[in-house]
C-alpha atoms as a PDB file:
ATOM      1  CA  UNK A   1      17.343   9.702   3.557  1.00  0.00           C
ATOM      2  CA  UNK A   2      19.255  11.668   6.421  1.00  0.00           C
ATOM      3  CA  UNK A   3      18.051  10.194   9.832  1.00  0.00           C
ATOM      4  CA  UNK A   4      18.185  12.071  13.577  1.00  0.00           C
ATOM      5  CA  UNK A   5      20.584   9.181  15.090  1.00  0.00           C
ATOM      6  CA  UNK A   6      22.694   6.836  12.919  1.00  0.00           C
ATOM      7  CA  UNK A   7      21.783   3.411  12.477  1.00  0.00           C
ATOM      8  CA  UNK A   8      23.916   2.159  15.366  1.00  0.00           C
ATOM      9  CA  UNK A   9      23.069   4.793  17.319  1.00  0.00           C
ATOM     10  CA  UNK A  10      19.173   3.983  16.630  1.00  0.00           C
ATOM     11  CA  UNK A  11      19.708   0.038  17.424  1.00  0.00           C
ATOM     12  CA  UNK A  12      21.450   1.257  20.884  1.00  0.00           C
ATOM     13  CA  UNK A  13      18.183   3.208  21.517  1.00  0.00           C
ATOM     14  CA  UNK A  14      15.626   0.515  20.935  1.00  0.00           C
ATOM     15  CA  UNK A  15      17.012  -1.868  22.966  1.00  0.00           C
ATOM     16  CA  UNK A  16      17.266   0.536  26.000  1.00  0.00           C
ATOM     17  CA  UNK A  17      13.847   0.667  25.476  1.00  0.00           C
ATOM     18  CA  UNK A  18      12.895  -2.575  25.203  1.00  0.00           C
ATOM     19  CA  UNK A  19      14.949  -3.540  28.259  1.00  0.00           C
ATOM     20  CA  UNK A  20      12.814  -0.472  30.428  1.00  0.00           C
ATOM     21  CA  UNK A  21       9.737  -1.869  29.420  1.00  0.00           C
ATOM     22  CA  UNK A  22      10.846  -5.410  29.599  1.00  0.00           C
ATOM     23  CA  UNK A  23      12.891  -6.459  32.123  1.00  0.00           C
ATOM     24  CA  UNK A  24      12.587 -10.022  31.734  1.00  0.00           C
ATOM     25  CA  UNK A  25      16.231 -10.984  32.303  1.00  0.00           C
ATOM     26  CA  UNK A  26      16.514 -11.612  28.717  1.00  0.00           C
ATOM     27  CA  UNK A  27      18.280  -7.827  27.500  1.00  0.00           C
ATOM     28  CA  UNK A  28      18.535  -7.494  24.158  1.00  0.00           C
ATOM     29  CA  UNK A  29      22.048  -6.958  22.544  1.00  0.00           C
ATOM     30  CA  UNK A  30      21.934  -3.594  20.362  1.00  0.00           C
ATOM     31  CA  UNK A  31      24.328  -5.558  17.934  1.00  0.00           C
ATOM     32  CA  UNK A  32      21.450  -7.923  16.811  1.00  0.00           C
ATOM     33  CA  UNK A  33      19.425  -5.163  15.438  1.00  0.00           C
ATOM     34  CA  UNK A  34      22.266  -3.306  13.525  1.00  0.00           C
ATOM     35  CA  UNK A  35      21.498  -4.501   9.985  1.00  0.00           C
ATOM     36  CA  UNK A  36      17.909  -4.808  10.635  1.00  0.00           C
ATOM     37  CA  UNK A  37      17.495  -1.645  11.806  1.00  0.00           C
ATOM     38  CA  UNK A  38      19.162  -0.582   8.295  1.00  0.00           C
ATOM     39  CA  UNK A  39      16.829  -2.635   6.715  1.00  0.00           C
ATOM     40  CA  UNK A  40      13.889  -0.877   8.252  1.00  0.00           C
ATOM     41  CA  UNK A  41      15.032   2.186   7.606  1.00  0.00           C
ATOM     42  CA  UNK A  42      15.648   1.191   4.096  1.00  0.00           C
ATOM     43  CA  UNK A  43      12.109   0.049   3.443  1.00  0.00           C
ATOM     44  CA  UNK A  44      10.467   3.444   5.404  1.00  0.00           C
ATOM     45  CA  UNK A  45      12.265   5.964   3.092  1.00  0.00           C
ATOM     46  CA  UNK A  46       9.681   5.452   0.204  1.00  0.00           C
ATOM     47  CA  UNK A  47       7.017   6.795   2.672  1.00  0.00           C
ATOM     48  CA  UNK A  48       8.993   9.472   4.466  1.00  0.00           C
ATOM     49  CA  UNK A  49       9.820  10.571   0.886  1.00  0.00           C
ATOM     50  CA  UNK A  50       6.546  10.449  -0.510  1.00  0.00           C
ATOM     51  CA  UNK A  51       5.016  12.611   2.674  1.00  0.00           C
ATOM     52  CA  UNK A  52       3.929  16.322   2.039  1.00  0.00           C
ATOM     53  CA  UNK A  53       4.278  16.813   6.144  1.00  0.00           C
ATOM     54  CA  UNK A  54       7.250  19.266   6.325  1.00  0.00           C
ATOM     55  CA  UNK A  55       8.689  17.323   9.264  1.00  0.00           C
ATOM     56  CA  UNK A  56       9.308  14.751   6.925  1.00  0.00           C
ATOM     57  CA  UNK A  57      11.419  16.813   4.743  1.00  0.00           C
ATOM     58  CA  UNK A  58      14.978  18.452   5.644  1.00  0.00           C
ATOM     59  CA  UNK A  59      16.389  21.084   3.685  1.00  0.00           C
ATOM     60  CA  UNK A  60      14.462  19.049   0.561  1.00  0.00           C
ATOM     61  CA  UNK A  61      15.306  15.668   1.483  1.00  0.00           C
ATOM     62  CA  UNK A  62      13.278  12.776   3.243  1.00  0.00           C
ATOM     63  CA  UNK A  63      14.214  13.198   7.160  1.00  0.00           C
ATOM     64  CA  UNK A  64      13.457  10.626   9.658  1.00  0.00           C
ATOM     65  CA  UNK A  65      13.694  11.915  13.227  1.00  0.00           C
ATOM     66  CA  UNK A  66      12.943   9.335  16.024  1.00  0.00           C
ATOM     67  CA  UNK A  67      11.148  11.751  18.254  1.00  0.00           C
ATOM     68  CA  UNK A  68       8.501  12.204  15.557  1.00  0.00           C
ATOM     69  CA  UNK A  69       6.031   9.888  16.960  1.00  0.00           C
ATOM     70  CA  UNK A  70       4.479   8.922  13.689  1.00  0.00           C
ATOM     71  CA  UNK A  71       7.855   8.175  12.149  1.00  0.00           C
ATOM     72  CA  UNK A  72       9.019   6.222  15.204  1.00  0.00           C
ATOM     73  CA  UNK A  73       5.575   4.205  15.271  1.00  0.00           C
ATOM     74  CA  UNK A  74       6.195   3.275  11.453  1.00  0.00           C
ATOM     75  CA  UNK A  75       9.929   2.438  11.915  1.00  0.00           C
ATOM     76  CA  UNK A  76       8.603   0.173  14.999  1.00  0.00           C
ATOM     77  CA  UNK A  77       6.193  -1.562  12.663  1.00  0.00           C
ATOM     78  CA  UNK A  78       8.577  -2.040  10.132  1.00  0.00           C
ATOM     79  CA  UNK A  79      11.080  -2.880  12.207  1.00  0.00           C
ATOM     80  CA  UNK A  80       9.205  -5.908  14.104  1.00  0.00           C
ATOM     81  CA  UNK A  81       8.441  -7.355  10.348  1.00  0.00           C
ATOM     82  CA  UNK A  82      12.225  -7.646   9.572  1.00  0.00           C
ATOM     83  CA  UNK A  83      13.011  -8.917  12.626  1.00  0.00           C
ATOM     84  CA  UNK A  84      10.178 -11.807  12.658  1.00  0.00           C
ATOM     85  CA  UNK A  85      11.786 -12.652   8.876  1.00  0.00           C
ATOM     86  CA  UNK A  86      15.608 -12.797  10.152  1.00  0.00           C
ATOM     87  CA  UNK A  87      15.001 -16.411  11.447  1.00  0.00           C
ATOM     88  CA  UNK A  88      17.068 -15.816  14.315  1.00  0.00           C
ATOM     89  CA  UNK A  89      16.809 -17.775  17.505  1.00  0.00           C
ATOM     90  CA  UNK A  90      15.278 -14.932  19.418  1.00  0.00           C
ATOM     91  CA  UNK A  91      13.925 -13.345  16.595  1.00  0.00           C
ATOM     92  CA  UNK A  92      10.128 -14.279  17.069  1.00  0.00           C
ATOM     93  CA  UNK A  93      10.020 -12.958  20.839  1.00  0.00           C
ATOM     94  CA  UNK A  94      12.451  -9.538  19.958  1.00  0.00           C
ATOM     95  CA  UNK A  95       9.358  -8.939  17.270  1.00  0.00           C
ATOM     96  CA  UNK A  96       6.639  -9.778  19.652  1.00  0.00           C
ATOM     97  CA  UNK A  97       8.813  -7.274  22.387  1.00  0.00           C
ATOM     98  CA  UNK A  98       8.839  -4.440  18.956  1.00  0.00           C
ATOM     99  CA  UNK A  99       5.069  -4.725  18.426  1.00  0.00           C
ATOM    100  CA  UNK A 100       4.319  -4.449  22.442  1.00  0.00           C
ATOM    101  CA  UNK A 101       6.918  -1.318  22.437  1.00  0.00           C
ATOM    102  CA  UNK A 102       5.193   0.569  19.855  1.00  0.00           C
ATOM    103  CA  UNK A 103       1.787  -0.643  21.196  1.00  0.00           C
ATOM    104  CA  UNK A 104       2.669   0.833  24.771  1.00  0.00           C
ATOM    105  CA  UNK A 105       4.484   3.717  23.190  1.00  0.00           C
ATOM    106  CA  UNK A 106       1.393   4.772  20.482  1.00  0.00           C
ATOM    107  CA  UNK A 107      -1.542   2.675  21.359  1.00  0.00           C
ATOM    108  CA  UNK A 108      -1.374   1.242  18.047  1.00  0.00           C
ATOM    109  CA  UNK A 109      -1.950  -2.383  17.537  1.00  0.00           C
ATOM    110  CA  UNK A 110      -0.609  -3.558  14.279  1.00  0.00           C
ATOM    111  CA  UNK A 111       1.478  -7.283  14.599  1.00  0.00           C
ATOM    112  CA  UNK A 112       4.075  -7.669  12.851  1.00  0.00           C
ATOM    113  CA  UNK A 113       2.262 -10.137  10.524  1.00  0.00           C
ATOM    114  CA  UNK A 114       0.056  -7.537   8.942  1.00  0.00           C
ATOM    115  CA  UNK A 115       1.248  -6.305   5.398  1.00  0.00           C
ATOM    116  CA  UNK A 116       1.042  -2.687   4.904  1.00  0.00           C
ATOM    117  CA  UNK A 117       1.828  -1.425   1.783  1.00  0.00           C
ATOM    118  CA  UNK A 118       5.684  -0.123   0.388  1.00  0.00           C
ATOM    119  CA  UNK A 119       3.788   3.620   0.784  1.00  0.00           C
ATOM    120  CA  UNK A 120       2.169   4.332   4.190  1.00  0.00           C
ATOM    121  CA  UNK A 121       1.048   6.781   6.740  1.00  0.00           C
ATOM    122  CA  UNK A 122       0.627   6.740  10.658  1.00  0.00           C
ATOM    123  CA  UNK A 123      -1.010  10.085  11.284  1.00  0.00           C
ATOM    124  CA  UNK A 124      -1.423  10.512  15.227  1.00  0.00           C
ATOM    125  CA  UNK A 125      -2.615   7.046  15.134  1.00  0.00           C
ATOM    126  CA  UNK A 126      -3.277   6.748  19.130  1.00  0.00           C
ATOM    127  CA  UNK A 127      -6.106   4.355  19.585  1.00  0.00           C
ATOM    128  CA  UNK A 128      -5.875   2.641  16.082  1.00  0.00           C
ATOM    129  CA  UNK A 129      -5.987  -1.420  15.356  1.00  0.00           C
ATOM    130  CA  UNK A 130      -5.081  -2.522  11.830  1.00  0.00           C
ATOM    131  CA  UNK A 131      -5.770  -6.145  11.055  1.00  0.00           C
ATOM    132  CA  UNK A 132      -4.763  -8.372   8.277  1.00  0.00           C
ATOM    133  CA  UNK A 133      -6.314  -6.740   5.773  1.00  0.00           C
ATOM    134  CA  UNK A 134      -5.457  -6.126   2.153  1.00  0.00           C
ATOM    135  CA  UNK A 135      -4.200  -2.557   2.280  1.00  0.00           C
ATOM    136  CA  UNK A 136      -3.261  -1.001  -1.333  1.00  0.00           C
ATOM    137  CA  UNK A 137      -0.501   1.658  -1.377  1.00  0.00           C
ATOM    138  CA  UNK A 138      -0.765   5.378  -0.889  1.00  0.00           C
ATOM    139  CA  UNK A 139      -2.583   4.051   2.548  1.00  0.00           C
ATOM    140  CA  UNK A 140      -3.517   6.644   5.435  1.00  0.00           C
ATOM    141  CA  UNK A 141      -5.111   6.269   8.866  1.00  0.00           C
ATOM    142  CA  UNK A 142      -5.433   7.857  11.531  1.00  0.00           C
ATOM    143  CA  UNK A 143      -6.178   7.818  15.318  1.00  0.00           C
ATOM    144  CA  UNK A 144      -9.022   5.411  16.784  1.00  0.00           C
ATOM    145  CA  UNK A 145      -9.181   3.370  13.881  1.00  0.00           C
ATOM    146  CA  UNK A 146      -9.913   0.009  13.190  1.00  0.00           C
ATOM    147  CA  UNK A 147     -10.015  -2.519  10.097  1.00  0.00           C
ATOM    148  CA  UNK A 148     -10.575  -5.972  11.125  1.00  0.00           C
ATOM    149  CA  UNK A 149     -12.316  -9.160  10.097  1.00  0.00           C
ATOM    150  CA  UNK A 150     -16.177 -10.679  10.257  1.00  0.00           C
ATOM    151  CA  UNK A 151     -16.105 -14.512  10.366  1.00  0.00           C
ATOM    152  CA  UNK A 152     -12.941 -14.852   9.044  1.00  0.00           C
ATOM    153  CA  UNK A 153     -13.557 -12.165   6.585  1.00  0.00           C
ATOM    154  CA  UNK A 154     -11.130  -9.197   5.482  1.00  0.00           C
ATOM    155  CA  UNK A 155     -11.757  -6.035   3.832  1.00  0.00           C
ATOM    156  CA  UNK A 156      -9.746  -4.937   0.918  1.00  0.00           C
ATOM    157  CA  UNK A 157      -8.538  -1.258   0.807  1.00  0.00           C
ATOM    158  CA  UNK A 158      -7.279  -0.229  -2.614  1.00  0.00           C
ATOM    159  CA  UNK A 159      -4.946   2.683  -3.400  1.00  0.00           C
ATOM    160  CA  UNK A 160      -4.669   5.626  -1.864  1.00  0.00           C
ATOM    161  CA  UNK A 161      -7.977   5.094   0.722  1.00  0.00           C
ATOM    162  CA  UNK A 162      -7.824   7.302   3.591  1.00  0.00           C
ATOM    163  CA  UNK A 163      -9.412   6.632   6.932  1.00  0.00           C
ATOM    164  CA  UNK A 164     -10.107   9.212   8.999  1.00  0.00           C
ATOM    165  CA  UNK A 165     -10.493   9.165  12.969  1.00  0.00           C
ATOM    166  CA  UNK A 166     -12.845   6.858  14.351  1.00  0.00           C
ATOM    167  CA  UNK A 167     -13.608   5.009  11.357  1.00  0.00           C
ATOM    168  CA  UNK A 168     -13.865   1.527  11.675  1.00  0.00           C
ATOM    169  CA  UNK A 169     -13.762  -1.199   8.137  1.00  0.00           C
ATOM    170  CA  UNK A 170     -14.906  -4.682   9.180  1.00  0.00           C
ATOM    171  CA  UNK A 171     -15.629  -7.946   7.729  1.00  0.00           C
ATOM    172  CA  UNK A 172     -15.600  -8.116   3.891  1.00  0.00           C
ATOM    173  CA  UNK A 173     -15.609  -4.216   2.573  1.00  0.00           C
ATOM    174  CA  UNK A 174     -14.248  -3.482  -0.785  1.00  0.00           C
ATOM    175  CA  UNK A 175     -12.763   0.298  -0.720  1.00  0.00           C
ATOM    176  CA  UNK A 176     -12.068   1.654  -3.827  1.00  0.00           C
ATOM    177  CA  UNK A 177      -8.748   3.271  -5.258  1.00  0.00           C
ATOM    178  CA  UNK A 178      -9.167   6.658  -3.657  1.00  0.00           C
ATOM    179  CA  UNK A 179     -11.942   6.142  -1.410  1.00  0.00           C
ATOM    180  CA  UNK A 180     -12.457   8.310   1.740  1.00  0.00           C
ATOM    181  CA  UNK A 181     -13.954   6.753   4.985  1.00  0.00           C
ATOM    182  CA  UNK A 182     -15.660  10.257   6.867  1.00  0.00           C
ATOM    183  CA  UNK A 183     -14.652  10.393  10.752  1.00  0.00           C
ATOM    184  CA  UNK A 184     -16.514   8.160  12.788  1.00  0.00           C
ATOM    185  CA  UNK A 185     -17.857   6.212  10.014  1.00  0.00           C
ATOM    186  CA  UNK A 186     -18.375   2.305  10.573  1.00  0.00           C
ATOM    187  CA  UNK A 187     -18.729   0.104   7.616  1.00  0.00           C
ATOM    188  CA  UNK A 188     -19.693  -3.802   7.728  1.00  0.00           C
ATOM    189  CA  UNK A 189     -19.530  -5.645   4.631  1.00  0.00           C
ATOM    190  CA  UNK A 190     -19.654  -2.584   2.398  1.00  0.00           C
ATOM    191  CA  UNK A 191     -18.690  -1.800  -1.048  1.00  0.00           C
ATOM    192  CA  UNK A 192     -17.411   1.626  -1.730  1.00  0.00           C
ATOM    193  CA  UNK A 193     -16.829   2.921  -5.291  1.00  0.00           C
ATOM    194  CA  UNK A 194     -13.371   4.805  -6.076  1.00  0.00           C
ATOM    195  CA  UNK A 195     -12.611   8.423  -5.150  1.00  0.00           C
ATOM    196  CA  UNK A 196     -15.621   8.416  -2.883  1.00  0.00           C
ATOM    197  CA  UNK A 197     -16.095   9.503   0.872  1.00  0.00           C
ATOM    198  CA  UNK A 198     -18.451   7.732   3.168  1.00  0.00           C
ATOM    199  CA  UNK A 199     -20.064   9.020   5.786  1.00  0.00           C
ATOM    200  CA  UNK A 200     -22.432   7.342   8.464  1.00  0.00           C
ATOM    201  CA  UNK A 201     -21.966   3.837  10.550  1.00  0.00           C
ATOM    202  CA  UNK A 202     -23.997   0.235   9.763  1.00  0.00           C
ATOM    203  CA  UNK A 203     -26.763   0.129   7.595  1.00  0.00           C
ATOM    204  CA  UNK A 204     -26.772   4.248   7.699  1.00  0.00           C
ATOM    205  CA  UNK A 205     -24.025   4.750   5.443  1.00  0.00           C
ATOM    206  CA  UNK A 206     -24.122   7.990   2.741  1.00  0.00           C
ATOM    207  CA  UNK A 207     -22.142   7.681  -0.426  1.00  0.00           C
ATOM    208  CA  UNK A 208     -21.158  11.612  -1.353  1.00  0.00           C
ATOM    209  CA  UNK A 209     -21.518  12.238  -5.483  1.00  0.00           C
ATOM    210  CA  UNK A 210     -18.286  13.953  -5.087  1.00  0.00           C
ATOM    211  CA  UNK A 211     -15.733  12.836  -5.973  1.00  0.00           C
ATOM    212  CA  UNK A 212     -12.762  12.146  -3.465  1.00  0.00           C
ATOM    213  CA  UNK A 213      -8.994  13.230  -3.677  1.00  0.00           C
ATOM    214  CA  UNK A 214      -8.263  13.376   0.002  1.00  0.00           C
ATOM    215  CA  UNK A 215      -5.498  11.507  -0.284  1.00  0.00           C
ATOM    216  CA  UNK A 216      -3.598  14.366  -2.010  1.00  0.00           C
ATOM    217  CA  UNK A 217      -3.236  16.214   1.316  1.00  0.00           C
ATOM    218  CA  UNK A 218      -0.949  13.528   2.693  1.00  0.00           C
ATOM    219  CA  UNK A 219       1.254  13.054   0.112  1.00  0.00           C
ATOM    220  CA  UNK A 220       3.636  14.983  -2.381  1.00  0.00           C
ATOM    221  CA  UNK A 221       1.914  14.957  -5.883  1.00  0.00           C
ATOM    222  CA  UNK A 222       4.954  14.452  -7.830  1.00  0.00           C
ATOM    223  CA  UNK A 223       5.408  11.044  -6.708  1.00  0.00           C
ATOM    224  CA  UNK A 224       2.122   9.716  -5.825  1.00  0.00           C
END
């Protein structure tokens, strides 16, 4: 994967930010992050490469370019996780400082803590709270989103389930390999076959006969 700053170069820049929006008297030395930041970029390249979005691509190779705000918001994510796993002293506050950045950058709240899968997509996702779900891979959401728990209950998203903007998945739903939750949608406790959208919010839900490939408009069919 070719990337729009090197991976020194992109360590420098996340710590100038962090230090702007946290100047707590504690900076944070670019030098920490070098091999992490590696690592994260490592562990994004399956989704850049698996995107159809043409920004993703450059000249027919995966492309990461830090002022693509979806790409940035899924390094940050990624990047917060390898941190909080380094077991450094200062590793659990620079992750907690990595999850705040991309939260005040994106208005996306996912911690660091929450497993998304290898294959993943932010699209615009201003507005959106993931919790810790199960999420399968081939997973897409977008903005004003939110998936989060019901007395200590957690939905399970299977492969390929795309949520579109201002859905909301709470408590213990079951989304099928596939599925498609409509815009606006809100589903508590709900089972969802596969390959099927669902429209409607509470009790109100509709089930559409036909059957759902959304997913293919996010990512390239040869490798999905």
């Amino acid at each position: 994967m070719t990337t729009s700053l090197p991976s020194p170069a992109l360590s420098n820049y996340v710590a100038r930010q962090l230090d702007q929006f946290f100047p707590d008297g504690q900076p944070v030395p670019a030098s920490m992050m070098y091999e992490m930041t590696a690592q994260a970029l490592a562990r994004l390249e399956p989704a850049i490469a698996a995107s159809s979005n043409k920004y993703f691509q450059r000249e027919g190779k995966p492309f990461f370019d830090h002022l693509h705000s979806d790409q940035y918001a899924m390094f940050l994510y990624l990047l917060a996780r390898i941190v909080a796993k380094a077991g450094l002293p200062r590793a659990p506050q620079l992750a907690t400082k990595l999850y705040l950045l991309n939260k005040a950058l994106h208005g996306l709240d996912v911690y660091f803590e929450v497993q998304l899968p290898e294959v993943f997509l932010f699209a615009h996702p201003v507005g959106t709270v993931l919790g810790r779900a199960e999420y399968g891979n081939y997973f897409v959401v977008m903005q004003n989103c939110t998936v989060g728990n019901i007395d200590n209950r957690f939905p399970k998203i299977g492969e390929k389930v795309v949520l579109c903007s201002g859905s909301a998945v709470l408590g213990g739903c079951d989304l099928g390999a596939g599925a498609c939750v409509g815009a606006g949608s809100l589903l508590v406790n709900a089972t969802i076959p596969a390959q099927r959208t669902v429209t409607g919010r509470g009790k109100e839900i509709c089930i559409l006969s036909e059957p759902s490939e959304k997913w293919r408009n996010y990512f390239r069919l040869d490798l999905a």
